[in-house]
Protein backbone atom coordinates (compact mmCIF):
# COMPACT_ATOMS: atom_id res chain seq x y z
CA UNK A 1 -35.44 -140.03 41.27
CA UNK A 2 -33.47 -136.60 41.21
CA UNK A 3 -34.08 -133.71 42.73
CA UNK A 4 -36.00 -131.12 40.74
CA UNK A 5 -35.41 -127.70 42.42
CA UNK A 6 -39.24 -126.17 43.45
CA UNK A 7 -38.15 -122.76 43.83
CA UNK A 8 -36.96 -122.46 40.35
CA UNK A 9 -40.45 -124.06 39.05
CA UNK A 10 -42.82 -122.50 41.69
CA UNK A 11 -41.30 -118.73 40.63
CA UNK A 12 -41.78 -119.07 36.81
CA UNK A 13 -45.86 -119.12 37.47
CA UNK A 14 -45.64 -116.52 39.62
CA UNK A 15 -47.71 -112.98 37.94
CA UNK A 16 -46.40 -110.00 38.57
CA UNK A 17 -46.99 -106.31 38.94
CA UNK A 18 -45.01 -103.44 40.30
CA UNK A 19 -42.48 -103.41 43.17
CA UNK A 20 -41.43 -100.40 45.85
CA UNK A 21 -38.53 -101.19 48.09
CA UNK A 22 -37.55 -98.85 51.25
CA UNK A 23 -34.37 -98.76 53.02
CA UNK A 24 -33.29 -102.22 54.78
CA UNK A 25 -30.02 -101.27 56.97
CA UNK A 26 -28.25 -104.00 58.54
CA UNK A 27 -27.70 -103.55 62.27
CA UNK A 28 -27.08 -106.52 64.69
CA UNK A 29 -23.50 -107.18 65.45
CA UNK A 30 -22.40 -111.07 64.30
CA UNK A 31 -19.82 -111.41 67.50
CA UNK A 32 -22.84 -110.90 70.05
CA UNK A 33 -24.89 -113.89 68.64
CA UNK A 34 -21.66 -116.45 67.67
CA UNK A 35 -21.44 -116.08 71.30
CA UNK A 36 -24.51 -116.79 73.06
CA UNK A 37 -24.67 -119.39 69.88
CA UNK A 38 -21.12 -121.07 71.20
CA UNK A 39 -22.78 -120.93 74.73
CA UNK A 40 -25.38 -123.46 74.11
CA UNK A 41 -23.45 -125.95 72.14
CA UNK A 42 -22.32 -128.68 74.31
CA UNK A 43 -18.90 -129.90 73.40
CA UNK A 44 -17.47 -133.11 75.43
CA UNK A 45 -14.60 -133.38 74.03
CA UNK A 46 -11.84 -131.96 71.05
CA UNK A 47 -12.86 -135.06 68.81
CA UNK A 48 -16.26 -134.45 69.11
CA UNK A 49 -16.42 -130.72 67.47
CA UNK A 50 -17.78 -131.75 64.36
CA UNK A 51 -20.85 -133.53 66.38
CA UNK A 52 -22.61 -130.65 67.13
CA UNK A 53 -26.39 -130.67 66.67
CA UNK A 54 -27.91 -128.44 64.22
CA UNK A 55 -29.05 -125.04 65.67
CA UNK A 56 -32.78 -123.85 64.62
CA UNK A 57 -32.82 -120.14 63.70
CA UNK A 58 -36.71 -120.34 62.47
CA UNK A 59 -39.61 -122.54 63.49
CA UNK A 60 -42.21 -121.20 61.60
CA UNK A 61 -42.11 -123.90 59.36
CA UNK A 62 -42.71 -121.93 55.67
CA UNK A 63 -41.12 -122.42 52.28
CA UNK A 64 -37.96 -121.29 52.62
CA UNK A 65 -34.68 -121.20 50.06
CA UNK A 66 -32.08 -119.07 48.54
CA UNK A 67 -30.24 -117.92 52.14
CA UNK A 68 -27.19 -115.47 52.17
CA UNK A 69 -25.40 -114.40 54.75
CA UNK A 70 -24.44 -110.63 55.06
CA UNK A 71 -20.45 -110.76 55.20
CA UNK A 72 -19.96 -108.49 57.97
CA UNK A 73 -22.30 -111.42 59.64
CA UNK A 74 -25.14 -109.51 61.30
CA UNK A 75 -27.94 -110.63 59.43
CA UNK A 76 -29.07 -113.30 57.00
CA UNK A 77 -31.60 -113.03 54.45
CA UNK A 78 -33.26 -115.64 52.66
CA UNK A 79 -36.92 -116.15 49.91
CA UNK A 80 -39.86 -117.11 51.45
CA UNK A 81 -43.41 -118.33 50.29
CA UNK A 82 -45.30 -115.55 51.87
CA UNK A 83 -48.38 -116.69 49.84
CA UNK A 84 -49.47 -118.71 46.74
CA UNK A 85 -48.34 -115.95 44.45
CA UNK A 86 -45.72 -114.32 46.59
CA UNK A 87 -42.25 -115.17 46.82
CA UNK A 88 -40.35 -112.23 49.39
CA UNK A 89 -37.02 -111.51 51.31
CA UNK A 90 -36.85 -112.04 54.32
CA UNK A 91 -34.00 -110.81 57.00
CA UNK A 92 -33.17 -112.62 60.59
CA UNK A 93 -31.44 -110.69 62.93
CA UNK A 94 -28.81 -113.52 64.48
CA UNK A 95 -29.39 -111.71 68.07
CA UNK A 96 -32.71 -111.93 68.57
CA UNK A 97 -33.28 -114.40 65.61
CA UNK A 98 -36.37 -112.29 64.62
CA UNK A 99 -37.47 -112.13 61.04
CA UNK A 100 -39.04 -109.49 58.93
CA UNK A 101 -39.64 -108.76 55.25
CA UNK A 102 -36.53 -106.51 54.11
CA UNK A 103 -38.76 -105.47 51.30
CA UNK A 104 -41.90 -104.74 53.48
CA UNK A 105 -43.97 -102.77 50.59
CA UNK A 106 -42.75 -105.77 47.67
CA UNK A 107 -45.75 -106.62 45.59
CA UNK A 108 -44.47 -108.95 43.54
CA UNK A 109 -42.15 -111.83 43.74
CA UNK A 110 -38.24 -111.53 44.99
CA UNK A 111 -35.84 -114.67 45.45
CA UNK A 112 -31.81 -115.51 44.99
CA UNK A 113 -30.36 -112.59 47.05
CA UNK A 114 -26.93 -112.33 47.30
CA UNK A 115 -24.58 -109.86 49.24
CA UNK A 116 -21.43 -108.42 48.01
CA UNK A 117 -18.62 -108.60 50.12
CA UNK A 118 -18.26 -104.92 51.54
CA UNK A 119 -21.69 -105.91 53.54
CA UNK A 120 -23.65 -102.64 51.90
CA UNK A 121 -23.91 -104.34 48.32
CA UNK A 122 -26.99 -106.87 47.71
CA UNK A 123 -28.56 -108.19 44.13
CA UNK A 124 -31.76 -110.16 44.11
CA UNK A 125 -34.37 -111.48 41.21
CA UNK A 126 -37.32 -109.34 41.18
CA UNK A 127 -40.23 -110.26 38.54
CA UNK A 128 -41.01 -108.09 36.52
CA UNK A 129 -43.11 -109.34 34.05
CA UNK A 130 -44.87 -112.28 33.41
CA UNK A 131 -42.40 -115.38 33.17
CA UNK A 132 -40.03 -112.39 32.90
CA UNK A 133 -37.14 -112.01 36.04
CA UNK A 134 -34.28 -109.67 36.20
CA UNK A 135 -31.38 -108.60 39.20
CA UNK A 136 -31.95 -105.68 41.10
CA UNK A 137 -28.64 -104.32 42.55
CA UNK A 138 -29.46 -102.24 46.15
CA UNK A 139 -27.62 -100.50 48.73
CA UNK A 140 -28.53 -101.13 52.26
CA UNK A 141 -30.28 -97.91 52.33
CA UNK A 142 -32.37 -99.16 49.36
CA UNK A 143 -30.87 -97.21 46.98
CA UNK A 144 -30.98 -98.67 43.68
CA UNK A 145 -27.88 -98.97 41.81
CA UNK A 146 -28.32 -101.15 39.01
CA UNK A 147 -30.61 -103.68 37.30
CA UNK A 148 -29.82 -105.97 34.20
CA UNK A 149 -32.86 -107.04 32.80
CA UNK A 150 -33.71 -110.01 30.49
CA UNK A 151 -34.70 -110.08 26.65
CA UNK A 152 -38.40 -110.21 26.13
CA UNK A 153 -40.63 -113.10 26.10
CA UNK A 154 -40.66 -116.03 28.28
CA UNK A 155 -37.23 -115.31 29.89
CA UNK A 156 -35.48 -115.05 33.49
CA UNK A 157 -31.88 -114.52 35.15
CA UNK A 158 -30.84 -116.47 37.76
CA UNK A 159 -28.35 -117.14 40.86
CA UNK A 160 -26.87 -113.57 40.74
CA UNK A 161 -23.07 -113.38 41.71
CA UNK A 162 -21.47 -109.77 42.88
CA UNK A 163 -17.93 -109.88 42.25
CA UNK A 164 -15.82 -108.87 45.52
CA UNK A 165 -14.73 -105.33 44.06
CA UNK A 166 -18.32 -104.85 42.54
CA UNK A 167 -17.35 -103.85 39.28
CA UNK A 168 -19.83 -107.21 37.77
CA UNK A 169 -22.32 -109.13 38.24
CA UNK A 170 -22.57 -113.23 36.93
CA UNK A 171 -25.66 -114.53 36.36
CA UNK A 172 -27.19 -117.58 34.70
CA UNK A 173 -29.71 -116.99 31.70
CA UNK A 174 -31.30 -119.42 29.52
CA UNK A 175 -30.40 -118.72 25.69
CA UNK A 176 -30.47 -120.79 22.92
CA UNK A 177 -31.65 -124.12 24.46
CA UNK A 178 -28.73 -123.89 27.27
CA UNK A 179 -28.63 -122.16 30.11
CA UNK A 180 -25.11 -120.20 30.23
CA UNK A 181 -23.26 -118.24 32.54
CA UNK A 182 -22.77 -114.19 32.09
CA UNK A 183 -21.19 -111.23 33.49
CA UNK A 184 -21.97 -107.59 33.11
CA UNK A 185 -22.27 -104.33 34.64
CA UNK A 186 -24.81 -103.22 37.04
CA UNK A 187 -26.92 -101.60 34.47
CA UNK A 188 -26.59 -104.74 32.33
CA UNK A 189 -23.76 -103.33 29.91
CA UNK A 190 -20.66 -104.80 28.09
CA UNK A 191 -22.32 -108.34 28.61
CA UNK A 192 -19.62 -111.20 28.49
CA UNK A 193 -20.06 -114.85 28.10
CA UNK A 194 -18.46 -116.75 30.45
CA UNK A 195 -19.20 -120.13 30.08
CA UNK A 196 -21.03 -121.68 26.66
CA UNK A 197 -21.61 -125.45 27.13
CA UNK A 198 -24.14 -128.14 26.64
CA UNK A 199 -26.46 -128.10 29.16
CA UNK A 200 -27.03 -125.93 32.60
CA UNK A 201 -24.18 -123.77 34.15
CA UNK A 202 -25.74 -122.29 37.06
CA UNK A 203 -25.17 -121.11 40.86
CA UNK A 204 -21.71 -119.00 40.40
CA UNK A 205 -19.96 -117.44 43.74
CA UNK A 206 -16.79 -116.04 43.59
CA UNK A 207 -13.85 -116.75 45.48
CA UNK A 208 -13.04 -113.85 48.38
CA UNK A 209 -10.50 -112.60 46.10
CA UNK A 210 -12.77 -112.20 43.07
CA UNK A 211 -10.06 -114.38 41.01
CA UNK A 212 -11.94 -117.49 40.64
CA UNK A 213 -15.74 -118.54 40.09
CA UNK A 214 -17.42 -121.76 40.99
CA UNK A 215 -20.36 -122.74 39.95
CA UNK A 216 -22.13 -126.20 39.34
CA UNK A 217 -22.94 -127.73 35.50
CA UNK A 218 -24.70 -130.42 34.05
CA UNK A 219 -21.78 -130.35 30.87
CA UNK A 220 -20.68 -134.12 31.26
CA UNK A 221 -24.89 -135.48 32.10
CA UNK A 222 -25.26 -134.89 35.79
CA UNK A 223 -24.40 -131.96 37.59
CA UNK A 224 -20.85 -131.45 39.54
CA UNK A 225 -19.22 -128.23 40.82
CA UNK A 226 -16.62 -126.42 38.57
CA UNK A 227 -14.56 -123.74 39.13
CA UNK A 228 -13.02 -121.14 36.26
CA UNK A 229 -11.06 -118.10 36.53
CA UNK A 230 -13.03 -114.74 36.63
CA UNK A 231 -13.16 -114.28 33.23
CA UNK A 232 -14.53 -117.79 31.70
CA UNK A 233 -10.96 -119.46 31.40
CA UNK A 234 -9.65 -122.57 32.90
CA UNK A 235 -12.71 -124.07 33.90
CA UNK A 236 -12.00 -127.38 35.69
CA UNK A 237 -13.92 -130.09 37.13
CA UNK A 238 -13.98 -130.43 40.97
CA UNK A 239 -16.50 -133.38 42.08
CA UNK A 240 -17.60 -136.57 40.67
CA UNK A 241 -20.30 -138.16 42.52
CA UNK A 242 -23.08 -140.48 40.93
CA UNK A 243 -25.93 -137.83 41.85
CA UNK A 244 -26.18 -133.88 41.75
CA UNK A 245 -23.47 -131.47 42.95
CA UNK A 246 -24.88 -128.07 42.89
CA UNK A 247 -24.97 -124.46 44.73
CA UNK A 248 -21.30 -124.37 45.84
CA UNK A 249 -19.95 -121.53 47.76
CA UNK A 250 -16.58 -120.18 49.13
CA UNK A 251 -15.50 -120.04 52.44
CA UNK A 252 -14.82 -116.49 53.90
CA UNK A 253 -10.86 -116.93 53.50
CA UNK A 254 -11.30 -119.04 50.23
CA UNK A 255 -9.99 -122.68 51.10
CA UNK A 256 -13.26 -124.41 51.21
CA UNK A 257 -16.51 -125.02 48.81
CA UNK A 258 -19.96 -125.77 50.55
CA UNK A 259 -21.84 -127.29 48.42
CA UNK A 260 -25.41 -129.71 48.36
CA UNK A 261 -24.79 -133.11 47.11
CA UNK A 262 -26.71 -136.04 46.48
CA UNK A 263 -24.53 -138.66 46.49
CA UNK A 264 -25.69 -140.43 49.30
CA UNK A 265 -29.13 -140.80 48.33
CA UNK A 266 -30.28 -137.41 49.68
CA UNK A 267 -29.74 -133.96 49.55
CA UNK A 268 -27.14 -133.29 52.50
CA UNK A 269 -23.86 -130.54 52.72
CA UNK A 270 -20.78 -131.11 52.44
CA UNK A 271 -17.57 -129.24 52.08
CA UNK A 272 -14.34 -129.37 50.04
CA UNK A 273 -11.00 -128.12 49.98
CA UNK A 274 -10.91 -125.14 47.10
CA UNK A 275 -9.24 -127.67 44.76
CA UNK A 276 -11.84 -130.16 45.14
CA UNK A 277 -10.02 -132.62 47.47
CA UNK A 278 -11.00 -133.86 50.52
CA UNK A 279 -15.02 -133.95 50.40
CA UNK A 280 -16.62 -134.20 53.82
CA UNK A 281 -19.98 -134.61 55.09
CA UNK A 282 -21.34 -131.62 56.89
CA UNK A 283 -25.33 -133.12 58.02
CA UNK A 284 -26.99 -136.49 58.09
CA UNK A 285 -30.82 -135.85 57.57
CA UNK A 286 -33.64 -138.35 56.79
CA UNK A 287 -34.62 -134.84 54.61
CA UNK A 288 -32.97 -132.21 52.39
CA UNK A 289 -30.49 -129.86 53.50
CA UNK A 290 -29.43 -127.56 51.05
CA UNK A 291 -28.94 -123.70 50.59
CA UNK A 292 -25.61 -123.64 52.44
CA UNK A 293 -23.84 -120.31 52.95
CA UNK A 294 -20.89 -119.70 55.50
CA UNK A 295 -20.79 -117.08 58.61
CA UNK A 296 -18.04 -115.25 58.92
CA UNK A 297 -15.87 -116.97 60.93
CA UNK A 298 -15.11 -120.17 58.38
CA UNK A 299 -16.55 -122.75 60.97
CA UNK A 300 -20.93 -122.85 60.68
CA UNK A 301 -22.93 -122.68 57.77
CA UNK A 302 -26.90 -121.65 57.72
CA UNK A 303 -28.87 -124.04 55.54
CA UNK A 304 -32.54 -124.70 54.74
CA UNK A 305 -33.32 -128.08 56.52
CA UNK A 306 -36.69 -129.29 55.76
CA UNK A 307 -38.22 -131.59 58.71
CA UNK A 308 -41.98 -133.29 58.50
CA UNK A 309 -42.34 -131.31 55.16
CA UNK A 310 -41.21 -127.97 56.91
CA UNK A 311 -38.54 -125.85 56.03
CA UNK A 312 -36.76 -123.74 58.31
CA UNK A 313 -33.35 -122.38 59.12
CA UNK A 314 -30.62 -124.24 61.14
CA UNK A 315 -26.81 -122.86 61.87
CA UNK A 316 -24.30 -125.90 61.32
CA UNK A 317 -21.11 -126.53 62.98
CA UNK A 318 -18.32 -127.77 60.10
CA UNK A 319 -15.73 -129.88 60.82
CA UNK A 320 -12.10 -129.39 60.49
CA UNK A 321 -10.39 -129.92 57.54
CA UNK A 322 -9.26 -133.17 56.54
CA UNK A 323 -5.36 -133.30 56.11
């Protein structure tokens, strides 16, 4: 049986009403934590650096998916089921690995945030109708500075992507039976296709230097990770597994995709060279792992691991690239 992703189908019943957001600044310095992180993982020997155990950043055990990683790598925020009809954003400070809600006053439902790379930039999904979703582009003083909103009806965007020099953002959007990928500007102008195929393209993330978007599709029947230039061309395939490839994402200097697969019978992470080669296990679970997104320095990933039918967050160790 495949996967069917919950968030996706938990948010579309979600009601909404009206949303105020306050400031949410970023403050906890990303060296301090790798650190006292690096201090705790025992490592016997050079061979054994891709062995390390998982690292639990949450234990409260809630709904959790969607994470992102704030590039200058002092905080991490994530969508969490904060109630039946609640979906919210959540932010972990990697010192203290204390969580709060970054939209404290949020009444209805938030999910998919996504940082730009200057660390000040974020997008999320914010309903704001019923069955209706559209991205919300913030400051990290909560300044709005955009929002590209859906056509009426029984219609949401998804998996918003901030190019590097946030001058666009890429989104998927269901239109026409198929579920396409589509760039615009922060107030939802001069809207571009960028990829028109049979079935779902969803999940872009651009490459560091905003050249080059991956992004997973279900074109050829089951789902595998693509990549494309910037603007829709050259799309080419990069996986080809029996089971689902999806949610891939760039490493910070752009030679490696993270990306969920299950082509071993469950949802685990693996990683990639840029060009596809080289695939590599990341975690071994009984569960799913999934929601991958890198730290800053290239070598651990936070994903979602679920455990008894919990779902919390655990820093990764990746291992070194295959030659």
């Amino acid at each position: 049986m495949k996967h069917v992703d919950r968030s996706a189908t938990a948010v579309s019943a979600v009601r909404v009403s009206r949303l105020r957001e306050p400031s949410a600044r970023l403050t906890e310095p990303w060296h301090v934590f790798r650190r006292s992180v690096l201090f705790c993982l025992v490592i016997t020997s050079a061979s054994a650096l891709h062995a390390v155990e998982p690292v639990p950043l949450t234990r409260d055990g809630r709904l959790k998916f969607a994470t992102t990683v704030c590039s200058n790598g002092r905080e991490i925020v994530y969508c969490e089921l904060a109630n039946p009809a609640l979906y919210r954003l959540m932010k972990l400070n990697l010192q203290d690995r204390t969580s709060q809600p970054l939209h404290p006053k949020a009444e209805t439902s938030e999910f998919d945030p996504v940082f730009a790379a200057d660390g000040k930039t974020y997008a999320f999904l914010k309903t704001i109708g019923v069955l209706q979703a559209a991205i919300v582009i913030h400051d990290d003083m909560g300044n709005k500075l955009g929002q590209v909103a859906p056509a009426g009806g029984f219609s949401g965007l998804r998996s918003p992507a901030i190019a590097p020099d946030r001058s666009r953002v890429v989104y998927s959007f269901g239109e026409g039976g198929r579920q396409q990928l589509f760039s615009a500007k922060f107030d939802g102008t001069e809207r571009q296709a960028l990829a028109d195929t049979p079935g779902i393209n969803n999940w872009p993330a651009f490459s560091p230097d905003g050249r080059t978007i991956v992004f997973g599709s279900s074109r050829d029947a089951d789902f595998e990770i693509y990549r494309m230039n910037a603007d829709g061309s050259a799309p080419q395939r990069l996986t080809n597994s029996p089971a689902q490839d999806i949610r891939p994402k760039f490493s910070p200097d752009g030679k490696r995709i993270a990306f969920t697969s299950h082509r071993d019978g469950n949802a685990e992470i693996y990683v990639m060279q840029a060009d596809g080669s080289h695939p590599q296990r990341v975690t071994d679970s009984p569960e799913r792992d999934d929601y991958a997104d890198w730290l800053p320095d290239g070598e651990h990933l936070v994903i979602v691991r679920e455990h008894d039918g919990w779902h919390d967050l655990f820093l990764v160790d990746v291992p070194p690239a295959e030659k």
